[in-house]
C-alpha atoms as a PDB file:
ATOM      1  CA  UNK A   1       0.000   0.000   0.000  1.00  0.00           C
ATOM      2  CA  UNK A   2       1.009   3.449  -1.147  1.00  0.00           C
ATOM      3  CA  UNK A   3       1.365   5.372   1.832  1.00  0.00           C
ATOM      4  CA  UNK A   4       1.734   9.042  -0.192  1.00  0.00           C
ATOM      5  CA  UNK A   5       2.127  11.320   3.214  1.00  0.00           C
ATOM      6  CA  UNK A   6       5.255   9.520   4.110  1.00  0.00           C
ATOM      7  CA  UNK A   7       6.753   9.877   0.463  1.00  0.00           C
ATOM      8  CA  UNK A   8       5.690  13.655   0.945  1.00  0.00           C
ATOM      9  CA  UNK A   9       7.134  14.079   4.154  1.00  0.00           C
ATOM     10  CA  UNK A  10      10.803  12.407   3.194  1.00  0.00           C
ATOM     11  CA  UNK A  11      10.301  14.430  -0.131  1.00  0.00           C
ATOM     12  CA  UNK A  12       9.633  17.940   2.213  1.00  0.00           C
ATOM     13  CA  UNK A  13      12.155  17.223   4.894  1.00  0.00           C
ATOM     14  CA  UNK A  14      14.925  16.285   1.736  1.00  0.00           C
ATOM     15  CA  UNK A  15      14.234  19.553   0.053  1.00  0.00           C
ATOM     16  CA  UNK A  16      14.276  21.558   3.501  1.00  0.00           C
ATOM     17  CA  UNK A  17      17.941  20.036   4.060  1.00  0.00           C
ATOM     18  CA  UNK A  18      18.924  20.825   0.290  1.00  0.00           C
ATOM     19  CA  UNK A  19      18.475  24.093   1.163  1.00  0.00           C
ATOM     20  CA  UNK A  20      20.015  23.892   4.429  1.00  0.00           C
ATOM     21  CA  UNK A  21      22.836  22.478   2.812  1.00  0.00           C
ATOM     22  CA  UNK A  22      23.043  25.394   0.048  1.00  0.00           C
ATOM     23  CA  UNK A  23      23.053  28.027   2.072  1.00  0.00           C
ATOM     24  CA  UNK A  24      25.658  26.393   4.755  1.00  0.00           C
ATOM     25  CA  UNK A  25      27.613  26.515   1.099  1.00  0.00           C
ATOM     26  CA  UNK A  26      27.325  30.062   1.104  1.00  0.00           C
ATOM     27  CA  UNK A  27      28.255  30.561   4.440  1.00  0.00           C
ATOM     28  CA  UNK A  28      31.645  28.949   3.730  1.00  0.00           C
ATOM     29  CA  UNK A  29      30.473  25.895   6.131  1.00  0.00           C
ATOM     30  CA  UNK A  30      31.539  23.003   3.587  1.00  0.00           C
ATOM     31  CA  UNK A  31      31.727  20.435   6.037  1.00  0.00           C
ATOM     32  CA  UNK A  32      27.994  21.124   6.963  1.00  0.00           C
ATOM     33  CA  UNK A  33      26.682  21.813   3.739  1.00  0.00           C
ATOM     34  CA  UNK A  34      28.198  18.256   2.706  1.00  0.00           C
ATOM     35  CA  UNK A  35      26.896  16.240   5.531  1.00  0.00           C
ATOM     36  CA  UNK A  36      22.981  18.512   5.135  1.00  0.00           C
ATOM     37  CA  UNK A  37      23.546  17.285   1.328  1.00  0.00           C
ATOM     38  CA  UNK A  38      23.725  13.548   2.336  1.00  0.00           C
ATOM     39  CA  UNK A  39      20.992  13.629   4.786  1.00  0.00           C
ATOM     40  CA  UNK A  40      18.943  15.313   1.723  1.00  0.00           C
ATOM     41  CA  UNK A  41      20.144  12.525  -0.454  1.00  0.00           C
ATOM     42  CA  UNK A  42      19.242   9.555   1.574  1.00  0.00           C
ATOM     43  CA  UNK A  43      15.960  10.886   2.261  1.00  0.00           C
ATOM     44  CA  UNK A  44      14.904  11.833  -1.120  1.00  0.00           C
ATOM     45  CA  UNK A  45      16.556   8.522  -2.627  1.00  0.00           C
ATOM     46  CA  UNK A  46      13.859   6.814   0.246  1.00  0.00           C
ATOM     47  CA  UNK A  47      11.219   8.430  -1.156  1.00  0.00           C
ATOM     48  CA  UNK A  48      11.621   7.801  -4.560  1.00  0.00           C
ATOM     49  CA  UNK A  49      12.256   4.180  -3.694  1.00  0.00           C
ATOM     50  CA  UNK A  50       8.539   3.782  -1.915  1.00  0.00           C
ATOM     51  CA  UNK A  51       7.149   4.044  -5.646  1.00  0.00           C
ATOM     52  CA  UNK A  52       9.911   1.883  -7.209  1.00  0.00           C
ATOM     53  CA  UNK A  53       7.262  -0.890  -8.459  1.00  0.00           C
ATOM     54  CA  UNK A  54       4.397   1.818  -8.358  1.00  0.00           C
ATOM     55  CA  UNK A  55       4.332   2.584 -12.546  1.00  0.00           C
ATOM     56  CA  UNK A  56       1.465   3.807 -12.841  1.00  0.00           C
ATOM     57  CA  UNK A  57       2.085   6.496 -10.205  1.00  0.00           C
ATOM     58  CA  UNK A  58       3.579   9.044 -12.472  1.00  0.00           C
ATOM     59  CA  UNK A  59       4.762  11.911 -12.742  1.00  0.00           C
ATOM     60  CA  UNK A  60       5.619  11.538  -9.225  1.00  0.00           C
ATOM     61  CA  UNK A  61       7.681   8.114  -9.373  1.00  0.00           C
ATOM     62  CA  UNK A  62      10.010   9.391 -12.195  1.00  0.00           C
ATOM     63  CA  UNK A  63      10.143  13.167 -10.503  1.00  0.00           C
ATOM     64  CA  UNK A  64      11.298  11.845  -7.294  1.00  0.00           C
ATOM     65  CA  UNK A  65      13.966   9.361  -8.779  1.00  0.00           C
ATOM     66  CA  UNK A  66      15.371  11.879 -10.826  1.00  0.00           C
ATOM     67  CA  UNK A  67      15.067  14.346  -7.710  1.00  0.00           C
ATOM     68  CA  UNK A  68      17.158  11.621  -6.008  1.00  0.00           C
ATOM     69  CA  UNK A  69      19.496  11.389  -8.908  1.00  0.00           C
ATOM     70  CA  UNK A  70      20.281  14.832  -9.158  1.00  0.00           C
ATOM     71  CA  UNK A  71      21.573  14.727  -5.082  1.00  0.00           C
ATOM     72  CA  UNK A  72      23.900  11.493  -5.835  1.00  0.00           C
ATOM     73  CA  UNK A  73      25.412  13.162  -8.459  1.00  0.00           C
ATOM     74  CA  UNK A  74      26.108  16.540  -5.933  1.00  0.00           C
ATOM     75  CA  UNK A  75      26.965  13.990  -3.318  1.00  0.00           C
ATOM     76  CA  UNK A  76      29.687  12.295  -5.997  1.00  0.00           C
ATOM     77  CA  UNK A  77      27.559   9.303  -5.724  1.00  0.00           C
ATOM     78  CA  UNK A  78      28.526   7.979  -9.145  1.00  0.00           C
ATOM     79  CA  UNK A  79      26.861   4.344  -8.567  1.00  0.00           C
ATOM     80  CA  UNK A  80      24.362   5.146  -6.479  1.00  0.00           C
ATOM     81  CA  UNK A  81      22.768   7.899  -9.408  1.00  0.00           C
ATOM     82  CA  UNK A  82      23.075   5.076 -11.892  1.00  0.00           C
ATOM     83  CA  UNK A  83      20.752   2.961 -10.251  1.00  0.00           C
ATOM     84  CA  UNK A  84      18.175   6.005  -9.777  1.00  0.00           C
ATOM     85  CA  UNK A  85      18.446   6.800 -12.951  1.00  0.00           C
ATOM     86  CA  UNK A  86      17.778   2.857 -14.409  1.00  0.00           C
ATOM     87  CA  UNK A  87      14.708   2.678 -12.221  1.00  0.00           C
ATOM     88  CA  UNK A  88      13.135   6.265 -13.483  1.00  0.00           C
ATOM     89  CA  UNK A  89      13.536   5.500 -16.544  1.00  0.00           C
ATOM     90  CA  UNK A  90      12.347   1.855 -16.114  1.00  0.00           C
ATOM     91  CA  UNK A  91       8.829   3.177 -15.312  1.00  0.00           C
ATOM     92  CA  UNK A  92       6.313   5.470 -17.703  1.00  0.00           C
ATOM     93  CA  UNK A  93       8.292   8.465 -17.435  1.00  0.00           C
ATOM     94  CA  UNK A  94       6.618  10.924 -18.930  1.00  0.00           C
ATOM     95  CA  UNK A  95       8.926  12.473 -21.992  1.00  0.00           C
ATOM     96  CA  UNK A  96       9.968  15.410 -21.011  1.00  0.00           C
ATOM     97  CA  UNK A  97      11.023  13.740 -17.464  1.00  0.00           C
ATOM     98  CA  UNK A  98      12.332  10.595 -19.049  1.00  0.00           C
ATOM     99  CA  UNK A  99      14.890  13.290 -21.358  1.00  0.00           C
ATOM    100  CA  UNK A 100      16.094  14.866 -17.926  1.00  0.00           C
ATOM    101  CA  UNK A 101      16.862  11.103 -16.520  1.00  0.00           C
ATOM    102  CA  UNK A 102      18.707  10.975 -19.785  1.00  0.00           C
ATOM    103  CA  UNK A 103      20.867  13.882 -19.316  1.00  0.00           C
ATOM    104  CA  UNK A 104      21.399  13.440 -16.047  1.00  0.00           C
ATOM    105  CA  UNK A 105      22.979   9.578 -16.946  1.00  0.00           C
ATOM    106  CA  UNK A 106      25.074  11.281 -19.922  1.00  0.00           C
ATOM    107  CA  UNK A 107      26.681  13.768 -16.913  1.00  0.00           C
ATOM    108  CA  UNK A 108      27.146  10.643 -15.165  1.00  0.00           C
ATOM    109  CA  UNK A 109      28.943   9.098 -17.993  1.00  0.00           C
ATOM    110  CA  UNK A 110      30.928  12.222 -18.162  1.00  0.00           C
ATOM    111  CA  UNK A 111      31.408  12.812 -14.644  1.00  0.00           C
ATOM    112  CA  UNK A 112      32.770   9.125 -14.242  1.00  0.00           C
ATOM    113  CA  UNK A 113      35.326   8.829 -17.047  1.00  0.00           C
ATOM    114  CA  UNK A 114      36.495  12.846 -17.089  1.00  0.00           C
ATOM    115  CA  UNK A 115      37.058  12.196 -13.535  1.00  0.00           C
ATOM    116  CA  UNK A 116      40.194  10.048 -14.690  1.00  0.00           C
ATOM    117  CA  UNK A 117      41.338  12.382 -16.452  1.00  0.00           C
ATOM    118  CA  UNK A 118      41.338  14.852 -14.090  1.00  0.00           C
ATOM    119  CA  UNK A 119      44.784  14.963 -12.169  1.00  0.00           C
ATOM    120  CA  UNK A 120      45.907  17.163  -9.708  1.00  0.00           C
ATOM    121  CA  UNK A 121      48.766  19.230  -9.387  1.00  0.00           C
ATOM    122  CA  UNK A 122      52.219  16.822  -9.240  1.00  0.00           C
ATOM    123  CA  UNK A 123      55.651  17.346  -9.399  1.00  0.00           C
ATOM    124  CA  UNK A 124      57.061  17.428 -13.414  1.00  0.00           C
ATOM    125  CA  UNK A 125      59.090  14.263 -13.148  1.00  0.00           C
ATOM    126  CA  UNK A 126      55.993  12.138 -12.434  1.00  0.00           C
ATOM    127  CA  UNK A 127      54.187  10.476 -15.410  1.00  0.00           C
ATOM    128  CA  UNK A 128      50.560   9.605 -15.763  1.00  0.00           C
ATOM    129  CA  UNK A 129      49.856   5.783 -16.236  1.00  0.00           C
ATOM    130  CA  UNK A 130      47.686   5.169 -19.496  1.00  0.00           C
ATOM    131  CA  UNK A 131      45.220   3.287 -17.773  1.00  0.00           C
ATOM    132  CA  UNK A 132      44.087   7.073 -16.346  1.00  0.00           C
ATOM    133  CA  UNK A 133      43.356   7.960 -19.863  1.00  0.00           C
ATOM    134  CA  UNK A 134      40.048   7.913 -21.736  1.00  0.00           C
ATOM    135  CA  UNK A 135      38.869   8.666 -25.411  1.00  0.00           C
ATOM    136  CA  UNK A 136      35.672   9.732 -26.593  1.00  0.00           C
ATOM    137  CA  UNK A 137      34.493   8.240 -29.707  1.00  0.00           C
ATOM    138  CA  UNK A 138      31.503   8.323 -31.842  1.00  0.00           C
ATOM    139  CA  UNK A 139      30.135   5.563 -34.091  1.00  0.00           C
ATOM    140  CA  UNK A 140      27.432   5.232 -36.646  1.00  0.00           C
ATOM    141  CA  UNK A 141      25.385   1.344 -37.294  1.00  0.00           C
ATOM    142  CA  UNK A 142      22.666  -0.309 -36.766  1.00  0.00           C
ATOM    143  CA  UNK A 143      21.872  -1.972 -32.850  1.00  0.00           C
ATOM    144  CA  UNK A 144      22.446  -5.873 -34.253  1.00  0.00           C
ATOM    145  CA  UNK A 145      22.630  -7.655 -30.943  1.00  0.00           C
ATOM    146  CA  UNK A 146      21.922  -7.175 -26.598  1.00  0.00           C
ATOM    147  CA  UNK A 147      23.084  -8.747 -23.875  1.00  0.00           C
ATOM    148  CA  UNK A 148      21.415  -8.377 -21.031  1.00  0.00           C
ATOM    149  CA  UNK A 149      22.979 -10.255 -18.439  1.00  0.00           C
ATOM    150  CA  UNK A 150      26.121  -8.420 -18.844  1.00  0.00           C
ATOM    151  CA  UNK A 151      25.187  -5.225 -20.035  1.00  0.00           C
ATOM    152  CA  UNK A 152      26.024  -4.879 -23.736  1.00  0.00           C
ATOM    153  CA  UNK A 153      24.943  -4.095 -27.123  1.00  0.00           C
ATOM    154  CA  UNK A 154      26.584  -4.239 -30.428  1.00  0.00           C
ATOM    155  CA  UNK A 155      26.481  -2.064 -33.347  1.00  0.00           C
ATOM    156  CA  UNK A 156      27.615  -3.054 -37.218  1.00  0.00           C
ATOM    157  CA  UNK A 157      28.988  -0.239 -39.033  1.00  0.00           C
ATOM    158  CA  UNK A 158      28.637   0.948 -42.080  1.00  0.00           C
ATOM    159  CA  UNK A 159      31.637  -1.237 -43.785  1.00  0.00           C
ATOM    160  CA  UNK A 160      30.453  -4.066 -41.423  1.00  0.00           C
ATOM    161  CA  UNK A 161      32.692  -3.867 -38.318  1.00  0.00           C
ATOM    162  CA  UNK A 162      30.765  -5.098 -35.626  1.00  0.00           C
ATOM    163  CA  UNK A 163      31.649  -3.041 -32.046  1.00  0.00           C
ATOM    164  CA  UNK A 164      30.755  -4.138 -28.409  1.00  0.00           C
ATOM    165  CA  UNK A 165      29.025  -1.131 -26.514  1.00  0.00           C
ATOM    166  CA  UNK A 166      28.914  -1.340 -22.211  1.00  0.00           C
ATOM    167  CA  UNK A 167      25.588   0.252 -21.333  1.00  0.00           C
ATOM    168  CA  UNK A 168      24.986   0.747 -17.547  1.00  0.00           C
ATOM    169  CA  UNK A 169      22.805  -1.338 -15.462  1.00  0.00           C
ATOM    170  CA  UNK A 170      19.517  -1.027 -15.982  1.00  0.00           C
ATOM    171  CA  UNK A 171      19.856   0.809 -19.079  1.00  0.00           C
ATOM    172  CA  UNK A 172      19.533  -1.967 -21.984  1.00  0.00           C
ATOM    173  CA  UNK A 173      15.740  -2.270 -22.601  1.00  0.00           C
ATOM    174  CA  UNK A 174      15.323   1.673 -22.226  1.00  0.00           C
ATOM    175  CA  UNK A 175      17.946   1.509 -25.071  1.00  0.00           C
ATOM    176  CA  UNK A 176      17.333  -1.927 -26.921  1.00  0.00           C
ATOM    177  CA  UNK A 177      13.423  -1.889 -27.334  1.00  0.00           C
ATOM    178  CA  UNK A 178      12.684   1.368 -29.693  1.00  0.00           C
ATOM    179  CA  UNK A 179      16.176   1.285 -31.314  1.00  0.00           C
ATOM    180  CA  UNK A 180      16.465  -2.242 -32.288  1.00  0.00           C
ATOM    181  CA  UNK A 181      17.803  -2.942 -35.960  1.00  0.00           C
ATOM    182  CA  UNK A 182      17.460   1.027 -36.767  1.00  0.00           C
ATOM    183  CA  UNK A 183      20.627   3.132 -37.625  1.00  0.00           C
ATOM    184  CA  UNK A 184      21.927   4.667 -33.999  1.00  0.00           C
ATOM    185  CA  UNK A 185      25.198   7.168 -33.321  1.00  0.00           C
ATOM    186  CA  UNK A 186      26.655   6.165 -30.347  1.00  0.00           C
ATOM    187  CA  UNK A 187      29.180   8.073 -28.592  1.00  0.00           C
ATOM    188  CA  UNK A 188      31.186   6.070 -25.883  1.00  0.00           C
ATOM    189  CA  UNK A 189      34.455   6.202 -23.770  1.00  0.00           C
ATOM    190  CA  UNK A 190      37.030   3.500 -24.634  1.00  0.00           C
ATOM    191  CA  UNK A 191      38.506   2.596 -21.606  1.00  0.00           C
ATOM    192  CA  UNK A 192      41.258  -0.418 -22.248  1.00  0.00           C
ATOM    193  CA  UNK A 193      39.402  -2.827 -25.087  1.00  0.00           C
ATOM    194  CA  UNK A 194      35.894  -1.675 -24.347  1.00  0.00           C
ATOM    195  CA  UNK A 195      33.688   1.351 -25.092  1.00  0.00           C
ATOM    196  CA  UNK A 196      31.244   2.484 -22.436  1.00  0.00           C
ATOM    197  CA  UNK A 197      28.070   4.460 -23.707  1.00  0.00           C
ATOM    198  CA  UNK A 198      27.495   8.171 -22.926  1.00  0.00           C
ATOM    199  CA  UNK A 199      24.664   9.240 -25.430  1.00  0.00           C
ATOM    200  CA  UNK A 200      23.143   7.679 -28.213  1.00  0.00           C
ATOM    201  CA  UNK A 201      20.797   9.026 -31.061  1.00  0.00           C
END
């Protein structure tokens, strides 16, 4: 049973401590602000969690998980946003929701593999291993093949290379059902043999 004045109460008490948090920012009180971010997190990330086999209770469900999203990504959360992201979009999102869970997994995608690249300051006789470094490629075919149980889909290309594409958790059918056999740009990260999947169109 849907017990909606407990998901509004989480979803109140998150936002009050998102704001908390923000203006502890402001104030210079990081520390704060990080742990008032957190608490805002785990409570909204509750909420949205209530509805997770609730479908037909939208626009809330997909609201609140991308709500819950949006913290793990402030609280560097990389995983945990994933997963919020899979289940909004694994409902009936409406469109213009289900676009925003989108975006929000294609700043993931960003946020995860830019994040190796980003080094900090280091003396000039220290070198950078290669496994910190990342490419971003884009390739044009036609979604031939899925894998579910680990994650993957494969594209053939126009002079019939076939590619293996990582798509993250939770991701594939969003991906697989409207786009199978059609003509797809994907744009990925190739990280040692394998290409992980930002966007695709």
């Amino acid at each position: 049973m849907i017990l909606v004045e407990d998901i509004q109460e989480l979803h109140r008490e998150a936002m009050d401590l998102a704001e908390m948090a923000f203006i502890a920012k402001l104030k210079g009180d990081l520390e704060n602000a990080e742990n008032l971010l957190r608490e805002a997190y785990k409570k909204e990330s509750d909420s949205a969690k209530l509805l997770v086999d609730e479908y037909d209770f939208e626009p809330t469900r997909s609201i609140l998980f991308r709500s819950a999203a949006s913290l793990a990504i402030e609280c560097n959360d990389i995983r945990g946003a994933e997963r919020l992201i899979a289940f909004g979009l694994a409902g009936n999102p409406p469109e213009e929701i289900a676009e925003e869970l989108r975006d929000l997994l294609e700043k993931v995608n960003s946020k995860r593999h830019i994040g190796t690249l980003v080094i900090a300051e280091r003396p000039a006789n220290v070198t950078v291993p290669k496994k910190q470094s990342a490419k971003l490629i884009t390739i044009k075919g036609i979604l031939k093949f899925a894998d579910a149980a680990k994650s993957k889909i494969k594209l053939v290309d126009e002079d019939g290379k076939p590619h293996t594409i990582i798509v993250p958790e939770g991701m594939l059918s969003d991906i697989v059902r409207p786009r199978w056999e059609d003509t797809v740009t994907v744009t990925g990260f190739v990280k040692g043999r394998e290409i992980h999947l930002v966007g695709i169109d």
